[in-house]
N, C-alpha and C. Protein backbone atom coordinates (compact mmCIF):
# COMPACT_ATOMS: atom_id res chain seq x y z
N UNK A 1 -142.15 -121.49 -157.93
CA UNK A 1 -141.06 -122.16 -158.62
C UNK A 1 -140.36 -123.07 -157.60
N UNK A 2 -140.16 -124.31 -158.39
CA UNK A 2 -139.87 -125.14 -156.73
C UNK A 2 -138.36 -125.16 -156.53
N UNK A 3 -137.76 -124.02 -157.33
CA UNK A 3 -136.12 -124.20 -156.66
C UNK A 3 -135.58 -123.18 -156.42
N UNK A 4 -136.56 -122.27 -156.32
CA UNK A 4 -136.30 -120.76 -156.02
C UNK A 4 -135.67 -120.81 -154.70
N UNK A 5 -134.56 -120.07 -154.30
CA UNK A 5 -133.87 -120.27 -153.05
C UNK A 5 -132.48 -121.10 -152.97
N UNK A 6 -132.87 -121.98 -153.58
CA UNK A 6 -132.29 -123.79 -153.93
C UNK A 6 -130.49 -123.13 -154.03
N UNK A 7 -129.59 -124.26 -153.68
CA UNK A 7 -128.23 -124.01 -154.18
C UNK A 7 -127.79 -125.40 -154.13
N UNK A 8 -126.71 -124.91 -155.23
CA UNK A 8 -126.12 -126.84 -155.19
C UNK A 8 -125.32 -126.94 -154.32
N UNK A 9 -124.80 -128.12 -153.57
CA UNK A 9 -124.46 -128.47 -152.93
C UNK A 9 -122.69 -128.53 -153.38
N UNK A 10 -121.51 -128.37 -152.84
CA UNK A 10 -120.66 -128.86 -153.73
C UNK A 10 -120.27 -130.46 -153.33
N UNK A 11 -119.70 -131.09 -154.09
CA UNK A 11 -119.43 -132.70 -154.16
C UNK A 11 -118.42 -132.98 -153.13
N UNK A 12 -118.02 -134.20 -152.62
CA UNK A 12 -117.67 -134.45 -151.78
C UNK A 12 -115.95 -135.29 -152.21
N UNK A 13 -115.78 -135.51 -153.79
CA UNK A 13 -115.12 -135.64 -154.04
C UNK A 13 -113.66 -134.75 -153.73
N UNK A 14 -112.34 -135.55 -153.42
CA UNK A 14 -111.70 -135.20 -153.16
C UNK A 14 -111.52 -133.74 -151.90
N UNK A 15 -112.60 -134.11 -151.08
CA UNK A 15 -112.88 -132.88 -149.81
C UNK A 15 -111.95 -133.16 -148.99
N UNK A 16 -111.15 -134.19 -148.93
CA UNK A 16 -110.10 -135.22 -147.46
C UNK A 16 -108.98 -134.09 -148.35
N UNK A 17 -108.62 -133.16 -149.45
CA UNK A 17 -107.50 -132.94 -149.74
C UNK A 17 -107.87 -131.16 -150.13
N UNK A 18 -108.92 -130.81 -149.40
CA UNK A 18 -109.20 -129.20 -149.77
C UNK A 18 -109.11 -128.71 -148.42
N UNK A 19 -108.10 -128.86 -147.55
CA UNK A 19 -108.34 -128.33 -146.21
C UNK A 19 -107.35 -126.60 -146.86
N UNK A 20 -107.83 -126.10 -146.36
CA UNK A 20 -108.20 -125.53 -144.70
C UNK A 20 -109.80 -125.78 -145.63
N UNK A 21 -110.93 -125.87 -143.79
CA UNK A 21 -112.10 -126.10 -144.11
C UNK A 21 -113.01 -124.72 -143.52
N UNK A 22 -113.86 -124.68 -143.89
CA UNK A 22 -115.08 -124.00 -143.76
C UNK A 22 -114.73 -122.53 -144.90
N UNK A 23 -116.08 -121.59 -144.77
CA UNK A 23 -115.69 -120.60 -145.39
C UNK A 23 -114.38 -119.49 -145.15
N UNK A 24 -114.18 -119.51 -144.10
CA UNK A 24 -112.79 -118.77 -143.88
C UNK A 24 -111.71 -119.62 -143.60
N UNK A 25 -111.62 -120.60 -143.54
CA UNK A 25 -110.42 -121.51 -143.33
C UNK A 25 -110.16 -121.82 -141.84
N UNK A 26 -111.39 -121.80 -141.03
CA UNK A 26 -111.43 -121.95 -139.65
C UNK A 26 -110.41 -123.41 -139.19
N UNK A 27 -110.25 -124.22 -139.68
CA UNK A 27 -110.67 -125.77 -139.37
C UNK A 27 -109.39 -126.37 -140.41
N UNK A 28 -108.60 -126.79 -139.47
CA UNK A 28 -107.21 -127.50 -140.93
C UNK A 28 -106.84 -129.13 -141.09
N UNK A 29 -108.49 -129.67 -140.76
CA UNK A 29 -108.61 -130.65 -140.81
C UNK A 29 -109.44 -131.42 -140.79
N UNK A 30 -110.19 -132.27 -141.49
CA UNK A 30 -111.74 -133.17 -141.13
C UNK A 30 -111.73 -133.54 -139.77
N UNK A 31 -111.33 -133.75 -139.12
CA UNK A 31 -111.71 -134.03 -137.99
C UNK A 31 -111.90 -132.92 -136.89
N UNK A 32 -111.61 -132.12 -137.08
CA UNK A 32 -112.00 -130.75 -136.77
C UNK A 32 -113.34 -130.06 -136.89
N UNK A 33 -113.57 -130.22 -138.33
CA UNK A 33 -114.73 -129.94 -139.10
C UNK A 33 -115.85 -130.53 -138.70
N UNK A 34 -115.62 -132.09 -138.12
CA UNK A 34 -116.77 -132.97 -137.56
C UNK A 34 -116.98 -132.75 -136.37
N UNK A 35 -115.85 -132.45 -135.37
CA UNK A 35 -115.77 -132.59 -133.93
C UNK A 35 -116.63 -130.62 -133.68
N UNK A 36 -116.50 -129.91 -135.00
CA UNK A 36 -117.30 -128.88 -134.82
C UNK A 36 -118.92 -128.28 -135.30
N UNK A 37 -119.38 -130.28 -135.37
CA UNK A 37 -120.67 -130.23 -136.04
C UNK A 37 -120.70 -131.41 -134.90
N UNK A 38 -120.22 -131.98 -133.98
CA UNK A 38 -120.56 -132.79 -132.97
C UNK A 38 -120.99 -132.23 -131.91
N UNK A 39 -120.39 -130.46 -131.88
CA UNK A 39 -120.62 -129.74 -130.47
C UNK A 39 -120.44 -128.54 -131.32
N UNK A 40 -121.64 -128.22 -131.91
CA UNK A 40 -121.80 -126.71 -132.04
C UNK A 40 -121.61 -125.96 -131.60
N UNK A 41 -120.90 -124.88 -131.23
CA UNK A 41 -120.72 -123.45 -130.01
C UNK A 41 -122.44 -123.05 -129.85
N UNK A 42 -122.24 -122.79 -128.84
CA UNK A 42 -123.54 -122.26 -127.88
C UNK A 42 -123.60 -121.04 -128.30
N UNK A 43 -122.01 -120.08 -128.58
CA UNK A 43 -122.49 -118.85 -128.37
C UNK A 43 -122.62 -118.13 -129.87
N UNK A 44 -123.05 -119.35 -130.83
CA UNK A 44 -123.20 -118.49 -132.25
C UNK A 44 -124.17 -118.35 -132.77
N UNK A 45 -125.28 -118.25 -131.09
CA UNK A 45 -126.15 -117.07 -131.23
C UNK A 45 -127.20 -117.69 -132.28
N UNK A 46 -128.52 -117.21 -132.68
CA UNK A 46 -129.40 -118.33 -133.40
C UNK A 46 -128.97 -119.16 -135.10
N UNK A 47 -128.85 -120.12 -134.49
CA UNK A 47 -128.10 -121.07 -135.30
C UNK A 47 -129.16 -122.55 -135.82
N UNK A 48 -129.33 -122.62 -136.72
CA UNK A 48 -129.98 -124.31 -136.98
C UNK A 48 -129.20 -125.24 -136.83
N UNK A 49 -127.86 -125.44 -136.28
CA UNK A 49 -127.32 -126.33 -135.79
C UNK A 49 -127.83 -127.26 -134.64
N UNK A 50 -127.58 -128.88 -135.44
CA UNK A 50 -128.28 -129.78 -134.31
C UNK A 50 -127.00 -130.70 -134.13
N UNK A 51 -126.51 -130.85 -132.78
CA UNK A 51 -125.21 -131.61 -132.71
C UNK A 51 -125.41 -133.36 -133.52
N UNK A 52 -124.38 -133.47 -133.73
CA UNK A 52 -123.89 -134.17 -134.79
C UNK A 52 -124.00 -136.02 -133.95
N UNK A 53 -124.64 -136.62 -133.71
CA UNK A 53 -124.42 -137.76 -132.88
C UNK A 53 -123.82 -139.01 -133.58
N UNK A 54 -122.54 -138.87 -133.54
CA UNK A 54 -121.42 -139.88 -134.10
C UNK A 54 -120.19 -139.92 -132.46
N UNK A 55 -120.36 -141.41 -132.48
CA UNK A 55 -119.24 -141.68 -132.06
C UNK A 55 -117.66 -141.62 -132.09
N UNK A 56 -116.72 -141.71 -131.52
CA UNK A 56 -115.30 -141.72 -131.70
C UNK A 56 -115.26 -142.50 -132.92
N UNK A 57 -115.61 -144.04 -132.42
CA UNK A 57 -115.24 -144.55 -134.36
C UNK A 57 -115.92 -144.20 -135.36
N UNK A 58 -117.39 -143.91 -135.04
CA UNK A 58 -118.17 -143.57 -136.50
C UNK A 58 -117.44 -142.18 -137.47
N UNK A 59 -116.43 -141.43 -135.81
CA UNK A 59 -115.75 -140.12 -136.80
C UNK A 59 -114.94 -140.80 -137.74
N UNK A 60 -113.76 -141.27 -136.36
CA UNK A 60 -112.61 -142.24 -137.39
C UNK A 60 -113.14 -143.14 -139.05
N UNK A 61 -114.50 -143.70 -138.90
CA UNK A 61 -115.11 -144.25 -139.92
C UNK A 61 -115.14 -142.96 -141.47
N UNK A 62 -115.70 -142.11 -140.66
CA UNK A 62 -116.28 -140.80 -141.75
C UNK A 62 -115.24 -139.94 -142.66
N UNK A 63 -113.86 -140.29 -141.58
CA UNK A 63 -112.95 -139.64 -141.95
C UNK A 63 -112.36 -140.51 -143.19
N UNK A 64 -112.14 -141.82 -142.97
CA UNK A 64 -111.71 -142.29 -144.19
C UNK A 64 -112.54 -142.78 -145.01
N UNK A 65 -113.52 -142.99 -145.31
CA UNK A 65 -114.68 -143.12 -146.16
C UNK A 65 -114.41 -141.53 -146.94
N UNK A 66 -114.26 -140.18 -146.33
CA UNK A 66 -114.51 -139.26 -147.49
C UNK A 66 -112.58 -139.12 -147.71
N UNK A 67 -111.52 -139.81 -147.27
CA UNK A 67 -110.62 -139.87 -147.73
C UNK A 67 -110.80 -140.67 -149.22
N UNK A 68 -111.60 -142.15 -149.16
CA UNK A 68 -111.78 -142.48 -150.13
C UNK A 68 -112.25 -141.91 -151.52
N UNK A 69 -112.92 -141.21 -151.22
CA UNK A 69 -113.73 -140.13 -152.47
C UNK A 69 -112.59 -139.60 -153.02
N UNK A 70 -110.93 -139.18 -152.91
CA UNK A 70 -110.19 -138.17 -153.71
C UNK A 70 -109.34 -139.04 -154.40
N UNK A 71 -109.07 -138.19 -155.06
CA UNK A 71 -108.38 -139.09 -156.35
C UNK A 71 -107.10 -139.19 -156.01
N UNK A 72 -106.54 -140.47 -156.44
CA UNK A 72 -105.00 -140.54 -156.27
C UNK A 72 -103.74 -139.51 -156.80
N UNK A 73 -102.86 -139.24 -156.65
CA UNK A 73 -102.07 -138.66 -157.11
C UNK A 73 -101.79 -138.99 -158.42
N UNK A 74 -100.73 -138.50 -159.45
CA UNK A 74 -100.88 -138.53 -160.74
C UNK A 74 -98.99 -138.68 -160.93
N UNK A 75 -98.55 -138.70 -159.51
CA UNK A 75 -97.17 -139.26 -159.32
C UNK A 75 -96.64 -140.44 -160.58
């Protein structure tokens, strides 16, 4: 069955406004979240993590590009 295993992904919409990030709320900010997929910890032990190769601006770039994705307020 070719999706046996498979999980959806969740959307990326409005993600710049769901902090705290990761599964326990490690991270209280995208740039956090990136700067901890830029330099994986060494010591978390066997991991498929492959560091993240983005520059200072390509973060600054990433960060507001998925700011763009959330919806405006309803103010």
């Amino acid at each position: 069955m070719p999706l046996e295993g498979a999980f959806k992904v969740p959307s990326l919409r409005n993600a710049a406004n769901t902090a705290p990030y990761m599964h326990e709320g490690r991270f209280a900010d995208l740039d956090a979240v990136i700067e901890h997929y830029r330099n994986p910890p060494a010591s978390a032990g066997d991991h498929e993590l492959v560091a993240l190769e983005l520059n200072d601006r390509e973060v600054r770039q990433f960060v507001v590009f998925l700011g763009t994705l959330s919806a405006e307020s309803g103010d």
